[in-house]
C-alpha atoms as a PDB file:
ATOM      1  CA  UNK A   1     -68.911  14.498 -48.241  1.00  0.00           C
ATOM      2  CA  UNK A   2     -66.533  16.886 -50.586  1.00  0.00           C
ATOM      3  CA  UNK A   3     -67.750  20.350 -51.526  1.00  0.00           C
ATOM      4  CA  UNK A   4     -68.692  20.266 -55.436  1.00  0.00           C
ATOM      5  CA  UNK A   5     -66.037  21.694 -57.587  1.00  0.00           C
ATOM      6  CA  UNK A   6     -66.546  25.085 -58.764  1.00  0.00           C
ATOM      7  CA  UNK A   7     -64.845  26.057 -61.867  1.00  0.00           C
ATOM      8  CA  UNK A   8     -63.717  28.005 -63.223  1.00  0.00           C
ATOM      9  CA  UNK A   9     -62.206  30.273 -60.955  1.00  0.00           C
ATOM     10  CA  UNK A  10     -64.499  32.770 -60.773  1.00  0.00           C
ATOM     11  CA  UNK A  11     -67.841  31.453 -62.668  1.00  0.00           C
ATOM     12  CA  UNK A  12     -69.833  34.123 -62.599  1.00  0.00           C
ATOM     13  CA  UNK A  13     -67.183  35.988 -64.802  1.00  0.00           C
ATOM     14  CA  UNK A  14     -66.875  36.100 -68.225  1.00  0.00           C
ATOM     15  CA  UNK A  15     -63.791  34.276 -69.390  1.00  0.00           C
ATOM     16  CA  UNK A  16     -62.819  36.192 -72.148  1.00  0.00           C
ATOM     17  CA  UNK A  17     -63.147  39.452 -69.814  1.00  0.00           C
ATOM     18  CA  UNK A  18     -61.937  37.828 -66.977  1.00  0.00           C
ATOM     19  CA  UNK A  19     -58.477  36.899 -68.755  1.00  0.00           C
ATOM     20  CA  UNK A  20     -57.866  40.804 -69.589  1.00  0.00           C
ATOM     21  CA  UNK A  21     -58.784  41.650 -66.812  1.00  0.00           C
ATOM     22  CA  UNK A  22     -55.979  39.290 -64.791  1.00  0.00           C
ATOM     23  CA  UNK A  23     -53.321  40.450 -67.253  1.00  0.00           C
ATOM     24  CA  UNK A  24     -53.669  43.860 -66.654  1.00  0.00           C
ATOM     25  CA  UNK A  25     -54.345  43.818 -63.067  1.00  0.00           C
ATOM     26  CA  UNK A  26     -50.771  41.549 -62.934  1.00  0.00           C
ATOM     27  CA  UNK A  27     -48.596  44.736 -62.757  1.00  0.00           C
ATOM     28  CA  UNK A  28     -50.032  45.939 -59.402  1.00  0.00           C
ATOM     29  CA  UNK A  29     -50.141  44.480 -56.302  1.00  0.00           C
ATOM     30  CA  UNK A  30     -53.427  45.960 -55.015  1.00  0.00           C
ATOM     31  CA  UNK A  31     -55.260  45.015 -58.486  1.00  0.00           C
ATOM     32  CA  UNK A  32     -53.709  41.024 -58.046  1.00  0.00           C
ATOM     33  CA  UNK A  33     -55.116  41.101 -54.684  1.00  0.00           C
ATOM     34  CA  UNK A  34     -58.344  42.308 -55.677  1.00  0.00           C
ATOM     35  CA  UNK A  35     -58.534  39.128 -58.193  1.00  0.00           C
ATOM     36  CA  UNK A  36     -57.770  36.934 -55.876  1.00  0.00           C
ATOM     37  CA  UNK A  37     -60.310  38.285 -53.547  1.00  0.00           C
ATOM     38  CA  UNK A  38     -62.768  37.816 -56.056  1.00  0.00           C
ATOM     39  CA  UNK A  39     -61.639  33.866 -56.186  1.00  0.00           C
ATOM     40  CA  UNK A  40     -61.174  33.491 -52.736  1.00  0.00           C
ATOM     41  CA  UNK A  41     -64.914  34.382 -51.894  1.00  0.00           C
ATOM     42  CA  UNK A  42     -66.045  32.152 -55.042  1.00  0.00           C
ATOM     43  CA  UNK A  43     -64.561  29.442 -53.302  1.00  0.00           C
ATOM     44  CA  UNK A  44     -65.335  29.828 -49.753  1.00  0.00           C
ATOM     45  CA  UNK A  45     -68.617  31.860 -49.323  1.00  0.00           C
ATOM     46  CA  UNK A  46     -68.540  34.288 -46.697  1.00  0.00           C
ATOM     47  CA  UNK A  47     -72.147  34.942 -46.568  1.00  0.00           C
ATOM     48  CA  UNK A  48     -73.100  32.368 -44.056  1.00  0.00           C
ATOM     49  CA  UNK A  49     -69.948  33.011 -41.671  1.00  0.00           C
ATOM     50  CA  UNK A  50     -68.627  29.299 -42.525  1.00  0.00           C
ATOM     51  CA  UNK A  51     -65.720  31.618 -44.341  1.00  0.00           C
ATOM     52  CA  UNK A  52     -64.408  34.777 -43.326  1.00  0.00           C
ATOM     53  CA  UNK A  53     -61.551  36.230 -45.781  1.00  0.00           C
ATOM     54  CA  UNK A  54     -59.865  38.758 -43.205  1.00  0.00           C
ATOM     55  CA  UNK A  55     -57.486  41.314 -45.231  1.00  0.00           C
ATOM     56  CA  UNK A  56     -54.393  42.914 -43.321  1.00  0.00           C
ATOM     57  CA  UNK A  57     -55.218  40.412 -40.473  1.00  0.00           C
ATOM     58  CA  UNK A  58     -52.670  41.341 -37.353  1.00  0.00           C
ATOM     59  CA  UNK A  59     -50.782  38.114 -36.743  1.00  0.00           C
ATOM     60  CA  UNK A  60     -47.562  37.476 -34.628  1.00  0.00           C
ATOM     61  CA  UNK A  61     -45.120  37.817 -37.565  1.00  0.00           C
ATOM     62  CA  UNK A  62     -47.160  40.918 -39.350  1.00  0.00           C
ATOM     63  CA  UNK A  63     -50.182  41.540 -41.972  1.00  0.00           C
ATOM     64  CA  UNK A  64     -51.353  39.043 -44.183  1.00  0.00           C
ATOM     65  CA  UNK A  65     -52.619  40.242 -47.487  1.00  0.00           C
ATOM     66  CA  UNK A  66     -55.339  37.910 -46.157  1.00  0.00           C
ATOM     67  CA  UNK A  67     -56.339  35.366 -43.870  1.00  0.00           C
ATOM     68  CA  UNK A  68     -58.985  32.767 -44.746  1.00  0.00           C
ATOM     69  CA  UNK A  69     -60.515  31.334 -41.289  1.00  0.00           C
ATOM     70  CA  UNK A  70     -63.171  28.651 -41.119  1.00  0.00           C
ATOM     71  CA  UNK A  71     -65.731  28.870 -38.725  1.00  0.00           C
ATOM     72  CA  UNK A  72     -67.558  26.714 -36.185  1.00  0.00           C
ATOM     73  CA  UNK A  73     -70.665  28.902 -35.666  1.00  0.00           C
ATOM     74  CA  UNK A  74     -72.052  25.186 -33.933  1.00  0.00           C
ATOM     75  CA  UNK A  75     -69.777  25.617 -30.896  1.00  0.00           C
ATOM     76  CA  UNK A  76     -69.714  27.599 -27.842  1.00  0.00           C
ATOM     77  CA  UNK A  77     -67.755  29.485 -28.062  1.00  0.00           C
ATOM     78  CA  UNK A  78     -67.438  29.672 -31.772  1.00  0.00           C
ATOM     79  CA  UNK A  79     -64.226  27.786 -32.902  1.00  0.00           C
ATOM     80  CA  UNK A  80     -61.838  29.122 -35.949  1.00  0.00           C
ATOM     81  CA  UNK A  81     -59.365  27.528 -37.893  1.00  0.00           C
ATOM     82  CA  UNK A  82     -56.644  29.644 -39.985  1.00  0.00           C
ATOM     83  CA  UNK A  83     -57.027  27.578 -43.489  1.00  0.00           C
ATOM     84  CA  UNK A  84     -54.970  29.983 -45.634  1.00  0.00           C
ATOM     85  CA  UNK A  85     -52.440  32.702 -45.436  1.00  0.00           C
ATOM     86  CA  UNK A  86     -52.084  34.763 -48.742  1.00  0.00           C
ATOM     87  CA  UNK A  87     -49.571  36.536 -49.560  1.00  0.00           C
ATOM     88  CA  UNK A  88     -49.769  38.905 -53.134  1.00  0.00           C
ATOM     89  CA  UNK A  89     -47.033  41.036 -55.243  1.00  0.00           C
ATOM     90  CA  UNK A  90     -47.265  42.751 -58.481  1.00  0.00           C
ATOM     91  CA  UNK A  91     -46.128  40.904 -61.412  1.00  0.00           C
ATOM     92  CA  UNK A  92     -42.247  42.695 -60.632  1.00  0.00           C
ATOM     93  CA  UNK A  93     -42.664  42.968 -56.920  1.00  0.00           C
ATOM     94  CA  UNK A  94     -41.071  39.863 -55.023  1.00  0.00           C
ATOM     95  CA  UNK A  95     -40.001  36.457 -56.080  1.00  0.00           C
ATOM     96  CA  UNK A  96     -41.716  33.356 -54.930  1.00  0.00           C
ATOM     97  CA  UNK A  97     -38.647  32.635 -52.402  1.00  0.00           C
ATOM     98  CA  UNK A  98     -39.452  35.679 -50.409  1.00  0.00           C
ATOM     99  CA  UNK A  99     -42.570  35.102 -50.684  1.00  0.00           C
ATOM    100  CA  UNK A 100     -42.454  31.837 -49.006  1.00  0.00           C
ATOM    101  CA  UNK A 101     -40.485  33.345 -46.631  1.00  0.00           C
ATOM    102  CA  UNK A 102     -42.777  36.451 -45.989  1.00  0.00           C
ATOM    103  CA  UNK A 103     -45.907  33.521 -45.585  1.00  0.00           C
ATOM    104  CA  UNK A 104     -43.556  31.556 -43.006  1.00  0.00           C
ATOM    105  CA  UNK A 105     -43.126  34.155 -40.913  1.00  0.00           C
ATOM    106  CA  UNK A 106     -47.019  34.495 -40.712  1.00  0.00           C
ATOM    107  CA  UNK A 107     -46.979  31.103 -39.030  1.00  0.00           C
ATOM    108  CA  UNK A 108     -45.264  32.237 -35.250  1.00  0.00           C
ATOM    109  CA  UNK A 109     -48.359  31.754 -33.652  1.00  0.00           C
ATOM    110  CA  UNK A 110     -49.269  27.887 -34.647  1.00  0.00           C
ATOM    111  CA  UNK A 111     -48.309  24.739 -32.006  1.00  0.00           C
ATOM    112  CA  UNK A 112     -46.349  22.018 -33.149  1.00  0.00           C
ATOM    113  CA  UNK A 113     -48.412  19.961 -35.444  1.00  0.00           C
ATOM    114  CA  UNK A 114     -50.921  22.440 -36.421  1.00  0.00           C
ATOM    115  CA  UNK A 115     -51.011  23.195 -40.313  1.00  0.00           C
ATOM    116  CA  UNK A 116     -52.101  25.725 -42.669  1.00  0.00           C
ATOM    117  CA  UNK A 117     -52.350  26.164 -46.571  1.00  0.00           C
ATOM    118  CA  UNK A 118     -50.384  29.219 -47.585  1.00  0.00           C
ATOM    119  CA  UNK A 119     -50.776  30.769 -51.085  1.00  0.00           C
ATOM    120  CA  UNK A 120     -48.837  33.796 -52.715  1.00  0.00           C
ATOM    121  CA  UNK A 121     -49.484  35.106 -55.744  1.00  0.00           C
ATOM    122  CA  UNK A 122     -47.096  37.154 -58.001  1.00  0.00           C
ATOM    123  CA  UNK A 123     -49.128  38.788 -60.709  1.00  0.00           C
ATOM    124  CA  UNK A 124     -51.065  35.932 -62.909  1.00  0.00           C
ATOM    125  CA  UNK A 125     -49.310  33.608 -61.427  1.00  0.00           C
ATOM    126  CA  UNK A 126     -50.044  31.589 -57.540  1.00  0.00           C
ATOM    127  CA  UNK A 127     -48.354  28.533 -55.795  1.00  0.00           C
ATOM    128  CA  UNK A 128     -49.366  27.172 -52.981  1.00  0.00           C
ATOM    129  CA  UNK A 129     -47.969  24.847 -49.905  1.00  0.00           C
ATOM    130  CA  UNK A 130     -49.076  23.311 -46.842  1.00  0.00           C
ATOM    131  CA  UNK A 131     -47.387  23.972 -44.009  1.00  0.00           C
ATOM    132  CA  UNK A 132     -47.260  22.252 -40.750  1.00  0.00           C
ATOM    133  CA  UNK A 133     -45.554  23.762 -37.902  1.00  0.00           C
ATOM    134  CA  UNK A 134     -42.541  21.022 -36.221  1.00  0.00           C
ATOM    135  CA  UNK A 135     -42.411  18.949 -39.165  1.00  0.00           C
ATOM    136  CA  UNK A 136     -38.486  17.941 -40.151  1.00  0.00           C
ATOM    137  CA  UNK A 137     -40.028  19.232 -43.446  1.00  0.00           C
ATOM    138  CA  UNK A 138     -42.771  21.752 -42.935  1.00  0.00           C
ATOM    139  CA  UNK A 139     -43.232  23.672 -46.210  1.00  0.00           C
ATOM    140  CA  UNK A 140     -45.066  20.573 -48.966  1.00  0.00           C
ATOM    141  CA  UNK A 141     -45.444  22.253 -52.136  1.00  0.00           C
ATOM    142  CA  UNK A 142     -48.991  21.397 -53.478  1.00  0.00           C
ATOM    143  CA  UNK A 143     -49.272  20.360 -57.404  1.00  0.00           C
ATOM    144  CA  UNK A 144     -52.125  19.433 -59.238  1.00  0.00           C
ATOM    145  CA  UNK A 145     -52.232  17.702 -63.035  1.00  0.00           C
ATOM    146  CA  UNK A 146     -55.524  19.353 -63.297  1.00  0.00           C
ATOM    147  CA  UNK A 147     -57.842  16.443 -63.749  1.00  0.00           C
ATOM    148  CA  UNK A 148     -58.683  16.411 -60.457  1.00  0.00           C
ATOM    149  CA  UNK A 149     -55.294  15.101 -58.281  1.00  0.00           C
ATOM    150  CA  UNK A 150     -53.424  16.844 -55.807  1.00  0.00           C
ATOM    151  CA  UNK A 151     -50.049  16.048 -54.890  1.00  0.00           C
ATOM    152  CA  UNK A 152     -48.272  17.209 -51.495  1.00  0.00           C
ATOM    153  CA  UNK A 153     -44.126  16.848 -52.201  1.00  0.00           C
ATOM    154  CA  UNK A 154     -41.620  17.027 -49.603  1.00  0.00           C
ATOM    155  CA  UNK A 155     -39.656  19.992 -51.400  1.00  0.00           C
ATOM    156  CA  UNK A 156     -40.489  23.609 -50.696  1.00  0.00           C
ATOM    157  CA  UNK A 157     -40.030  25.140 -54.422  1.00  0.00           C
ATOM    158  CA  UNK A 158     -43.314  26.556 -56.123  1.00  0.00           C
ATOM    159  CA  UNK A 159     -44.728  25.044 -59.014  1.00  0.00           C
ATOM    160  CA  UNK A 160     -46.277  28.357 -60.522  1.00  0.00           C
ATOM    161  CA  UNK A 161     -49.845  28.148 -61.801  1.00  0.00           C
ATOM    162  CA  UNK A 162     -51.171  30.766 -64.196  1.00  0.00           C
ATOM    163  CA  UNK A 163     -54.613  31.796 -63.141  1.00  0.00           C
ATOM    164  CA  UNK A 164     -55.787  32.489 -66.808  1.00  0.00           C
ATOM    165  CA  UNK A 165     -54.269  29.171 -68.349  1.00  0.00           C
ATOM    166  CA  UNK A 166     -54.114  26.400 -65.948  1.00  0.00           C
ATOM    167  CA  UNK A 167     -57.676  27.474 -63.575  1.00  0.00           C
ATOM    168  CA  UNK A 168     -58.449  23.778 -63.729  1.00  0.00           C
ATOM    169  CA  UNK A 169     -55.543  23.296 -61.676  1.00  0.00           C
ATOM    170  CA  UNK A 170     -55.533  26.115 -59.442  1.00  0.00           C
ATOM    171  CA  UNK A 171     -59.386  24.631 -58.780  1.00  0.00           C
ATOM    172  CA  UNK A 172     -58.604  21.244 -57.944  1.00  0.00           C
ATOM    173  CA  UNK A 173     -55.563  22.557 -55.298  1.00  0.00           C
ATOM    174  CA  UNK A 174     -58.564  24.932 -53.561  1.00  0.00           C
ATOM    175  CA  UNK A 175     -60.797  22.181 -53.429  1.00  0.00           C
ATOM    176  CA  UNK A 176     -58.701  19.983 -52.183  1.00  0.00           C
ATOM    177  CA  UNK A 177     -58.224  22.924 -49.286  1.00  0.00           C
ATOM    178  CA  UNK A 178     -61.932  22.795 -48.895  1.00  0.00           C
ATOM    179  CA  UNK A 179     -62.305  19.001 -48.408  1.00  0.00           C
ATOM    180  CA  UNK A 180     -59.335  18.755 -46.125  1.00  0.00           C
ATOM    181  CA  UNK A 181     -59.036  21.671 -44.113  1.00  0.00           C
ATOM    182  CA  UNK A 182     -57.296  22.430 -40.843  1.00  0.00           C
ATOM    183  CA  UNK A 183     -59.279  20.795 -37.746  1.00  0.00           C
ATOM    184  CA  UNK A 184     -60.468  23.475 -35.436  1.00  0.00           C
ATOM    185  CA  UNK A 185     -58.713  24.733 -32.433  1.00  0.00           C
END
């Protein structure tokens, strides 16, 4: 059964103060991070250990901004599954390129086959792929018309999404990350 949508972004916020808040957080890298920390726990709780959101996580390949892992507390042992690498710059910091690039490099550690959503941000605006280590083509941008359809294409360019405009959007890609996430390891 699919997790109910939760929109927007952050829903206990108010829109009107959320939207400042996102514009002038965009020049900094620490303040976009912080956002995106607040949207990351609206979407997958952490209270019940099903989420952790791991900041600065050590990986082969260096620090994630953050590292979303879902958890099998069921099993014994417990069983984790890396469901998204982040990756966040200031609205001037890096392009989307070396961002990719930067959220790649995160990925040493995966076997052939495995897969993992990777999202960078760059001020207001986030893109997102799905990557699957050994694939011929293993970066699939993710795109969403916002009504509620996401599309995986076999090119590795970003399709930007601004988080105060196009939410619906940026809501539909998360939950489709929810509903189909990495199996467990």
């Amino acid at each position: 059964m699919a997790a109910p949508l939760v929109f927007p972004l952050i829903p206990q916020a108010p829109q009107n103060q959320y939207a400042t808040l996102v514009a002038t957080s965009a020049p900094s890298e620490g303040l976009v991070n912080g956002i995106w920390n607040s949207i990351l726990q609206a979407r997958f709780p952490t209270n019940a250990l099903a989420w952790t959101l791991n900041p600065e996580y050590s990986v082969t390949g260096g620090y994630p901004d953050f590292l979303v892992i879902r958890n099998d507390l069921n099993a014994n042992p417990i069983r984790k599954a890396w469901t998204i690498i982040y990756e966040g710059k200031s609205s001037t910091g890096d392009t989307y390129p070396l961002i990719q690039t930067q959220l790649i490099g995160y990925t040493a550690s995966l076997s052939n086959g495995q897969f993992v959503y990777l999202l960078g941000a760059r001020g207001r605006t986030c893109g997102f792929w799905k990557y699957t280590k050994g694939n011929s083509q293993p970066d699939q941008q993710m795109s969403s018309d916002g009504a509620g359809h996401v599309y995986l294409k076999n090119i590795s360019q970003v399709q930007e999404y601004d988080i105060n405009t196009q939410q619906g959007a940026i809501a539909d890609i998360l939950q489709y990350i929810i509903n189909n996430p990495p199996p467990f390891n």
